[in-house]
Every structure is written in structure tokens, then in C-alpha cells.
Protein backbone atom coordinates (compact mmCIF):
# COMPACT_ATOMS: atom_id res chain seq x y z
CA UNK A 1 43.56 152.88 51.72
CA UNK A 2 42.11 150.96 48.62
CA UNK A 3 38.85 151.60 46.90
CA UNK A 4 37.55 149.61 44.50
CA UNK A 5 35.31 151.83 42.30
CA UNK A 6 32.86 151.06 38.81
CA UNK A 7 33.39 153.94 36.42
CA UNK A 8 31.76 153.95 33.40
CA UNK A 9 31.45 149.86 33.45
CA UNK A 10 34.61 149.43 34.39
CA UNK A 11 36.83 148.36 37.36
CA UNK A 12 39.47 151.16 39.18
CA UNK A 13 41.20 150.94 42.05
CA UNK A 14 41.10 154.19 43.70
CA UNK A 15 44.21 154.55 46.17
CA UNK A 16 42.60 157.38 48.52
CA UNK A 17 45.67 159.90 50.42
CA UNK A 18 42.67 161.71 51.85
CA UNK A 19 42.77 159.93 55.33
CA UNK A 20 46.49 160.90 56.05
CA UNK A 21 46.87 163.78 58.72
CA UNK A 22 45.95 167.08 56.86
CA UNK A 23 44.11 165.62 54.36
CA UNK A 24 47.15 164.85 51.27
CA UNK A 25 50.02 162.29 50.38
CA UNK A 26 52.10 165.15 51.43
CA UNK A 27 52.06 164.06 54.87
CA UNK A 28 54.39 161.76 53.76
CA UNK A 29 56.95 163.44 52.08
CA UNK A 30 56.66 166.04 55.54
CA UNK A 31 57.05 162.20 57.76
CA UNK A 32 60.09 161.98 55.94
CA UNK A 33 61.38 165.66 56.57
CA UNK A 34 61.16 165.01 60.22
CA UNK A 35 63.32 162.08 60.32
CA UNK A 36 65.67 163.49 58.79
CA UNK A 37 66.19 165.68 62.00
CA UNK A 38 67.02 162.73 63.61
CA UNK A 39 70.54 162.55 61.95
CA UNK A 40 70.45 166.82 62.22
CA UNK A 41 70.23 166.05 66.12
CA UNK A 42 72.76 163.22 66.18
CA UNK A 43 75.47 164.97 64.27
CA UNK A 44 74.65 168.23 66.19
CA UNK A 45 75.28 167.01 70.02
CA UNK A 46 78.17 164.85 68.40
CA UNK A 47 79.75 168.37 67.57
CA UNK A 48 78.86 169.13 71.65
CA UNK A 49 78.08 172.89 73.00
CA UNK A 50 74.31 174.34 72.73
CA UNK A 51 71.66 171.99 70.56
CA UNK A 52 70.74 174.72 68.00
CA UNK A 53 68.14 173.42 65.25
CA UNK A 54 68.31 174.75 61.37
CA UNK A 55 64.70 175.94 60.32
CA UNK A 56 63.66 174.44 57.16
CA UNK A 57 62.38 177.06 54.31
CA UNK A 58 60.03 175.68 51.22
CA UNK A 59 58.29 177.02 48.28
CA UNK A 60 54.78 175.84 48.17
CA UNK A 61 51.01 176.28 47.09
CA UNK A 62 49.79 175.20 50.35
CA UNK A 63 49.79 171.29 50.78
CA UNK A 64 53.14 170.77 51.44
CA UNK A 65 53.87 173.56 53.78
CA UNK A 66 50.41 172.44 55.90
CA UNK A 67 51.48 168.92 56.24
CA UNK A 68 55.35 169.81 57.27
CA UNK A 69 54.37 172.34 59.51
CA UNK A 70 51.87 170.07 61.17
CA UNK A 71 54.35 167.42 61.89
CA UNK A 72 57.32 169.74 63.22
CA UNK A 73 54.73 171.34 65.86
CA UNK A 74 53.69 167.83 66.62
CA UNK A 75 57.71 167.06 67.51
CA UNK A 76 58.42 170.71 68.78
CA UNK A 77 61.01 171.42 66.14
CA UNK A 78 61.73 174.61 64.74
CA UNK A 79 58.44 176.63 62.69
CA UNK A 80 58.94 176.10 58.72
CA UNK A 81 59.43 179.28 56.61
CA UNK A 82 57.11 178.94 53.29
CA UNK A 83 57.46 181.46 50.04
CA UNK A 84 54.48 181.12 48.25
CA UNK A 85 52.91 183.04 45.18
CA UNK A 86 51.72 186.41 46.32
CA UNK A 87 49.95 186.19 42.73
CA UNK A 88 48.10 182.22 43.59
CA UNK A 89 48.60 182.11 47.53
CA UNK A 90 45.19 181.64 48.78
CA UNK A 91 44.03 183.67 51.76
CA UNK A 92 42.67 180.84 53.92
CA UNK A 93 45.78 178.42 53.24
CA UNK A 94 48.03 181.09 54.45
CA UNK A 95 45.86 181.40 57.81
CA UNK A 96 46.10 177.95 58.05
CA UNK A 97 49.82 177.74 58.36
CA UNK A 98 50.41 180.42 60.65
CA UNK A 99 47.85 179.31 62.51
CA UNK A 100 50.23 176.31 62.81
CA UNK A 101 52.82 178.82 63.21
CA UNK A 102 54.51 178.56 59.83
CA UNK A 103 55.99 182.13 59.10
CA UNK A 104 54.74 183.08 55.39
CA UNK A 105 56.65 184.82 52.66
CA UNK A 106 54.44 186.05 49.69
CA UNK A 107 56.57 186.52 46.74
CA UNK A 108 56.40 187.40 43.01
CA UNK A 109 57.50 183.34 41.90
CA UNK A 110 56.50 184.70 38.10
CA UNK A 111 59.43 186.96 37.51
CA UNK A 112 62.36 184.23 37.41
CA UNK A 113 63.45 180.90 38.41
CA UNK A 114 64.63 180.75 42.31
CA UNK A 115 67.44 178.49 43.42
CA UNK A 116 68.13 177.59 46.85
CA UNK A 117 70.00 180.17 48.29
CA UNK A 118 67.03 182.57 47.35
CA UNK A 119 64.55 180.48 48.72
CA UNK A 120 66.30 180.90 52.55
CA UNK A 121 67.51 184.39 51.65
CA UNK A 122 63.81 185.59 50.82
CA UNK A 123 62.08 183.62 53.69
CA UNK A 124 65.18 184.84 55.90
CA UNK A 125 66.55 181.81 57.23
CA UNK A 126 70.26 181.93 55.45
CA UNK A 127 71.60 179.41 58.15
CA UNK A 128 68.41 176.92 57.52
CA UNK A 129 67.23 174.11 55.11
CA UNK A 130 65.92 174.50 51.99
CA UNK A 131 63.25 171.22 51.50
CA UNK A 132 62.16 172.58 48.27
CA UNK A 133 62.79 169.81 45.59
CA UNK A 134 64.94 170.91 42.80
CA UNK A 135 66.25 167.35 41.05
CA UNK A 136 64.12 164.60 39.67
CA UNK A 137 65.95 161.82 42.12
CA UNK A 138 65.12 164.04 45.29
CA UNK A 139 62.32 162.32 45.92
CA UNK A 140 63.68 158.85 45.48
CA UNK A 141 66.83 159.90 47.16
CA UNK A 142 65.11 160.84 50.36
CA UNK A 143 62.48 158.10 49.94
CA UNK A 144 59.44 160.79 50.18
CA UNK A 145 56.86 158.05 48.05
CA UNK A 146 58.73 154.89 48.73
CA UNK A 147 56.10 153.03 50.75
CA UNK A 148 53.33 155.18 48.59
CA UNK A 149 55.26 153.54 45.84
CA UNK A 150 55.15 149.89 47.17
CA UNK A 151 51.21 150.30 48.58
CA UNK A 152 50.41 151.53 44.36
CA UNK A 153 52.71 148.40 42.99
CA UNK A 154 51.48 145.72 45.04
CA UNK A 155 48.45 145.55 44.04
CA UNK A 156 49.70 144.54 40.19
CA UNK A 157 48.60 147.55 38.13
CA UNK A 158 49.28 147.54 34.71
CA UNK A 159 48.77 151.71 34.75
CA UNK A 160 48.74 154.20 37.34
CA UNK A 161 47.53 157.57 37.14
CA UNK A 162 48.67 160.03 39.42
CA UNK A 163 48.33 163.85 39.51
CA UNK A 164 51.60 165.92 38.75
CA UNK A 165 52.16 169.19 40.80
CA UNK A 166 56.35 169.04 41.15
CA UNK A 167 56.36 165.55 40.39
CA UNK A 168 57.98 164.00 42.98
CA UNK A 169 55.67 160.82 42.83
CA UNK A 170 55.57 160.34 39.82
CA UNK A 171 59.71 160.19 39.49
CA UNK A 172 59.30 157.81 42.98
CA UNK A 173 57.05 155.63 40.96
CA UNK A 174 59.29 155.58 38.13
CA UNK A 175 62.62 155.14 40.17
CA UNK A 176 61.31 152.40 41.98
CA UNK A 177 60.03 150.20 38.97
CA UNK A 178 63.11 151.03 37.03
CA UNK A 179 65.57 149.65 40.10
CA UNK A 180 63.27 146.29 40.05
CA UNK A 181 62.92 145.73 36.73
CA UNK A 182 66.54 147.32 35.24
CA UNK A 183 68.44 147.18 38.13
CA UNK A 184 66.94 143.71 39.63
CA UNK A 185 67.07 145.48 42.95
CA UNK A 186 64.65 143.65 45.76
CA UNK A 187 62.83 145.50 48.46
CA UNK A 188 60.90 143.63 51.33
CA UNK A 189 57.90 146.04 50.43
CA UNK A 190 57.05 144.36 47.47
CA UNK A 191 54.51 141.30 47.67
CA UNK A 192 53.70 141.48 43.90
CA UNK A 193 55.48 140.26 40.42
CA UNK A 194 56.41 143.63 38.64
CA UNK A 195 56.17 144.10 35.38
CA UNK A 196 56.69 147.20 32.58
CA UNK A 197 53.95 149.57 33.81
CA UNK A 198 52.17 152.81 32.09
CA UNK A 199 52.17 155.54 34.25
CA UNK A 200 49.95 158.44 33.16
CA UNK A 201 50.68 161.67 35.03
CA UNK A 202 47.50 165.09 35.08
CA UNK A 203 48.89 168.64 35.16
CA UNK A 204 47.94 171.90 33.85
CA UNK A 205 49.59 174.51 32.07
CA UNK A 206 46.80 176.70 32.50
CA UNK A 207 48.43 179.69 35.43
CA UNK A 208 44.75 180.61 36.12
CA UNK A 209 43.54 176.73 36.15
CA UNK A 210 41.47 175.43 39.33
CA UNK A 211 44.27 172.82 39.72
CA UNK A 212 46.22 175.13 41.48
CA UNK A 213 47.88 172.22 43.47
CA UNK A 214 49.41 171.00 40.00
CA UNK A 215 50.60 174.83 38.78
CA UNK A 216 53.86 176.81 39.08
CA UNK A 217 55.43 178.31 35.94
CA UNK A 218 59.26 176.97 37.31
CA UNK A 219 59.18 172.92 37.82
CA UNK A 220 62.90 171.90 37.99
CA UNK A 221 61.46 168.30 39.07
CA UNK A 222 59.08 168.06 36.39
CA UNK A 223 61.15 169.62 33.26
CA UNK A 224 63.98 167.27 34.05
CA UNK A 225 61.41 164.50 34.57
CA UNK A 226 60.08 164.85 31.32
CA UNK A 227 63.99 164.45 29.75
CA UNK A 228 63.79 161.55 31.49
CA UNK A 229 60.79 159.43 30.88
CA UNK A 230 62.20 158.37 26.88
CA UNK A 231 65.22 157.01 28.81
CA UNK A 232 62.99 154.59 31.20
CA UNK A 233 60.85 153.86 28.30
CA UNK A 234 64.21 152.57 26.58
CA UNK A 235 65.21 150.38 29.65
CA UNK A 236 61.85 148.78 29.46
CA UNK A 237 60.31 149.98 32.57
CA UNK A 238 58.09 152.30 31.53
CA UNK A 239 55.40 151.09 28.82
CA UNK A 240 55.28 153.42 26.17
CA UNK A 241 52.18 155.22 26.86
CA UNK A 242 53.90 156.28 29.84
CA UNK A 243 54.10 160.69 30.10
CA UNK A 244 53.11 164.10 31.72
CA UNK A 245 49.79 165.21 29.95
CA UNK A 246 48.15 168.65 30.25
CA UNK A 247 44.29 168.67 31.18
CA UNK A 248 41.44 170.99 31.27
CA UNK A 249 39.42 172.22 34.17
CA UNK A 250 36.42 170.53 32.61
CA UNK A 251 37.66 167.59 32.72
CA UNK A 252 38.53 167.40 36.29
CA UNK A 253 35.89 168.89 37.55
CA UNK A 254 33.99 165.87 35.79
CA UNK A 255 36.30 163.45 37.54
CA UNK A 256 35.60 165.14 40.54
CA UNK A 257 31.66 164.44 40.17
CA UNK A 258 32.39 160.68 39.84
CA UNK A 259 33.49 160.79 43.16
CA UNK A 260 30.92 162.94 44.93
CA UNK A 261 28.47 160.29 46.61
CA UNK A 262 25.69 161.11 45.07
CA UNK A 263 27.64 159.86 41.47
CA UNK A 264 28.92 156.86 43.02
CA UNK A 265 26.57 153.09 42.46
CA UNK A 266 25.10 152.22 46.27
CA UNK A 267 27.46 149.76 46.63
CA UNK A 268 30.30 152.34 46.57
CA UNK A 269 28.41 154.84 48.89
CA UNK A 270 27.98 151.84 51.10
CA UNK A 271 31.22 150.82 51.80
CA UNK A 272 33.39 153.91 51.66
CA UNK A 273 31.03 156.59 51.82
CA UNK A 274 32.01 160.19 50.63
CA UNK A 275 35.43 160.30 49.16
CA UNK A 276 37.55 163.69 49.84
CA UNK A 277 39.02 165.53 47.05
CA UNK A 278 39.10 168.60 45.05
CA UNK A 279 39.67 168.96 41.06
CA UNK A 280 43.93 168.68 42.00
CA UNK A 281 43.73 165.90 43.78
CA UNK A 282 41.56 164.01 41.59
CA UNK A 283 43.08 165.00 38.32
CA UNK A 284 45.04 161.64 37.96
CA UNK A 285 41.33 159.96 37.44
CA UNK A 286 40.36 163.29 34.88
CA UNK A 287 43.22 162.01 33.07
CA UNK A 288 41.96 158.22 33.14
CA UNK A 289 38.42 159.17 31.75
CA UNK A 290 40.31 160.66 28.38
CA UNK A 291 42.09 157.96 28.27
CA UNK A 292 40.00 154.96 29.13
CA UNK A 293 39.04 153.67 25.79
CA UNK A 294 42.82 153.46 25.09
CA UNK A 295 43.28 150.58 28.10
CA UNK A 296 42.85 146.79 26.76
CA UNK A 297 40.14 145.29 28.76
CA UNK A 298 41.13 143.07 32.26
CA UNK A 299 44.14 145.11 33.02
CA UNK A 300 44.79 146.63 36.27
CA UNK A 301 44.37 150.30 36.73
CA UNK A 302 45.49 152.28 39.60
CA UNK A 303 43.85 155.69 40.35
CA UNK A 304 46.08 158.15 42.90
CA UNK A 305 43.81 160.53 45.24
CA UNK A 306 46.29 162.74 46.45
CA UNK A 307 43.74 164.57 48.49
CA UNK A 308 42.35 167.50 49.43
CA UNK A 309 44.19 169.65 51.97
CA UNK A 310 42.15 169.88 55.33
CA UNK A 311 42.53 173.56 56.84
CA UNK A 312 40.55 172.25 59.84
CA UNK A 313 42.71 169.34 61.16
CA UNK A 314 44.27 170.14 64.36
């Protein structure tokens, strides 16, 4: 869903995850989780004898577990198994989830790095799935953001401004422009000419930040991500004001007002009405208002609402 908004005299195009089941773009990253059982199932009664399903075990702040969960209750598949910051974890997230039925592991994620094998052996499914992402092509690999990806491309943005929590979409985005533009690869998806885009990802560094969506002291995705971005800038698919940028709480909180209906122009309020989001989810715009002055008049920009997680959807 597209929304054009007028911010500060200027044109944005405001690409709103709020509407997707539980309230966050991560509903798509969770769609893709549950096909994947699909081959789990096929290779399983290919093997014959009993049909027994693998649980799948995640770290997470709350998004990602809510959507996942949401969809494997939907399908009857096997309840996820989420560690989450014992420190961060907040109280009505984890109600939410085993509400679901999600079984929750609160665990000190300060004190060292995890791998995979912890993550099962702490939420005590050794003989499950981990779906934590660990590598920057994860997301690309499993096409998590593809069709996010296409949706954000099409409409011929010059930048894009997304928040960064792992950054899984932001390495989509970055995968996918790089195969059209390096690799001359050609997807059905895309209805627009692409050309070398910006894209300008929000985070915080900040552990006690009100973007806790967008904190975790270990990001494998996003340190390797980082590596990465002066190699696409080299190819010529990234434009060179392309990168991972640190903001304040301030700041998104402002961004967050611009959205509230009562700071949108009639027009705005009119058509779309209230926008959902919280200061995570709208950080990717936080980051546009620093940067605003820096973007030549007339050229496309792309806002990415991630959301705001909805601990009452059914």
C-alpha cells in the first residue's frame, strides 16, 4: 500500500507494512517461513514412516516471532520457540506470543554472540530449525523482501529509506538492484526502468533507545552488511550516499508526529486516514527529515513503514 504524503513542501511516497496481518513487513519474511515447510513435508513423507515436523527456534524483539507464530497456528504447524532479551523483552509482547502459543525463552543476549546451535539448545529444540538470520544473503537467498523489494522499485525511486533492525531488507533491496543492474538479471516483478539507487538505512546504537525494534548489541546481518555496501557502491548499484546511519530518539519521535493525523494536510487525513506506526517503524522517514535538504529537487523518494506490531490481531 502506497501513500503519497507532503512533508515539509515536499513529495514522499510512504510505502505503509502496517496493513499486513500483525501489523509489520515481518509477515512476510514469516509467509516465507511457512512455505518452506512445504518442501520439509515433501521430503519428509518421501523418507515414509510417521510425518514428524521440526519446530523452528528464533531470536527476536517481538515482531518477528508475532508474525511467524501467527502464520504456523493459522496452518497448524508446530509452535515456534523464541529467545528474546530477558534485559529488553517487553512484558506484553511476550503475552502476546504465548497467547499464540509461542513457547518463550528469556535470555541474557548481552553476555556473548550466539550461533545456531545455541539458539535451539537454549530454546530446547536441538532437533528443530533455527530461522534466525545469521548471513547478509539470507534474506535474498530465501526471498523474505523479494516482492517488498519489487512493490519499493517499481515505483522509480531514486532513494529509499528503510529502517534497519537485522537488516534483512535492506540487503534484499540491495541484492535485488545489484542482480538487475550488475548482473542484468530480469524478474517478471519489475514494471519499472532501474537505475543506481541511494538507499538510506535508520538504526540506533543507543541499548536503552525507544527503537527497540532496530536494537541488539550482536547483528551478524548488519556488520557483514556494512562490509558490504563499498563493494555495491563499486559495481554501480548503489549511489554513493547509500549506508546504515545511527539516529536519535528525538528524531524519530518527530517523524513519528508527521504521521499522526492530526500533523498530516486534510488531504492526507482524507484519503488514508491515521497511519500506524511507532518511533521503529517509522525511523526510515526520521532518517529522511536529516537528510532532506541533501536530495536534488524532482527525484523520487521512497519512505518504508515497517509497522507497528499489533498485539491485538487474532
Amino acid at each position: 500500500n502506497t501513500k503519497r504524503l507532503r512533508i515539509d513542501g515536499r513529495d514522499v511516497l510512504l510505502k505503509d507494512e502496517s496493513e499486513l496481518p500483525t501489523g509489520t513487513h515481518k509477515a512476510r519474511r514469516a509467509w516465507e517461513k511457512i512455505v518452506a515447510y512445504k518442501a520439509i513435508i515433501k521430503e519428509r513423507l518421501a523418507q515414509g514412516g510417521p510425518l514428524h515436523l521440526p519446530a523452528y527456534s528464533i531470536i527476536s524483539s517481538g515482531s518477528d516471532a508475532v508474525a511467524l507464530q501467527y502464520f504456523l497456528r493459522q496452518f497448524g504447524l508446530p509452535d515456534l520457540r523464541v529467545v528474546m532479551d530477558e534485559a529488553r523483552a517487553k512484558e506484553d509482547v511476550i503475552s502476546r506470543l504465548e497467547q499464540l502459543g509461542a513457547l518463550v525463552f528469556p535470555v541474557d543476549l548481552e553476555e556473548q554472540e550466539l550461533a545456531s546451535e545455541d539458539v535451539l539448545r537454549l530454546s530446547k529444540n536441538v532437533d528443530g530449525i533455527d530461522a534466525t538470520s545469521w548471513d547478509i544473503t539470507t534474506a535474498d537467498r530465501n526471498t523474505y523482501y523479494d516482492w517488498l523489494a519489487y512493490e519499493i522499485l517499481n515505483l522509480a525511486p531514486k532513494h529509499i529509506f528503510v529502517p534497519v533492525g537485522t537488516g534483512e531488507l535492506f540487503s534484499n533491496l540491495a541484492f535485488v538492484i545489484h542482480r538487475h543492474l550488475c548482473e542484468r538479471a530480469c524478474d517478471e516483478r519489475s514494471s519499472a526502468s532501474m537505475e543506481q539507487v541511494n538507499i538510506y538505512g535508520a538504526t540506533t546504537e543507543n541499548p536503552n533507545s525507544k527503537m527497540v525494534m532496530l536494537y541488539a548489541k550482536w547483528r551478524p546481518v548488519l556488520r557483514r552488511l556494512r562490509e558490504t555496501l563499498n563493494d555495491l557502491k563499486r559495481a554501480g548499484s548503489l549511489g554513493e550516499a547509500s549506508g546504515v546511519f545511527a539516529i536519535d530518539d528525538e528524531l524519530a519521535e518527530r517523524a513519528l508526529l508527521q504521521i499522526q493525523r492530526q500533523a498530516l494536510p486534510p488531504e492526507t487525513r482524507a484519503m488514508y486516514g491515521a497511519i500506524r506506526s511507532d518511533v521503529s517503524g517509522i525511523a526510515g522517514l526520521a532518517l529522511y527529515l536529516q537528510r532532506a535538504h541533501e536530495i536534488p529537487e524532482g527525484e523520487t523518494v521512497v519512505v518504508v513503514n515497517t509497522g507497528c506490531l499489533d498485539l491485538s490481531s487474532n
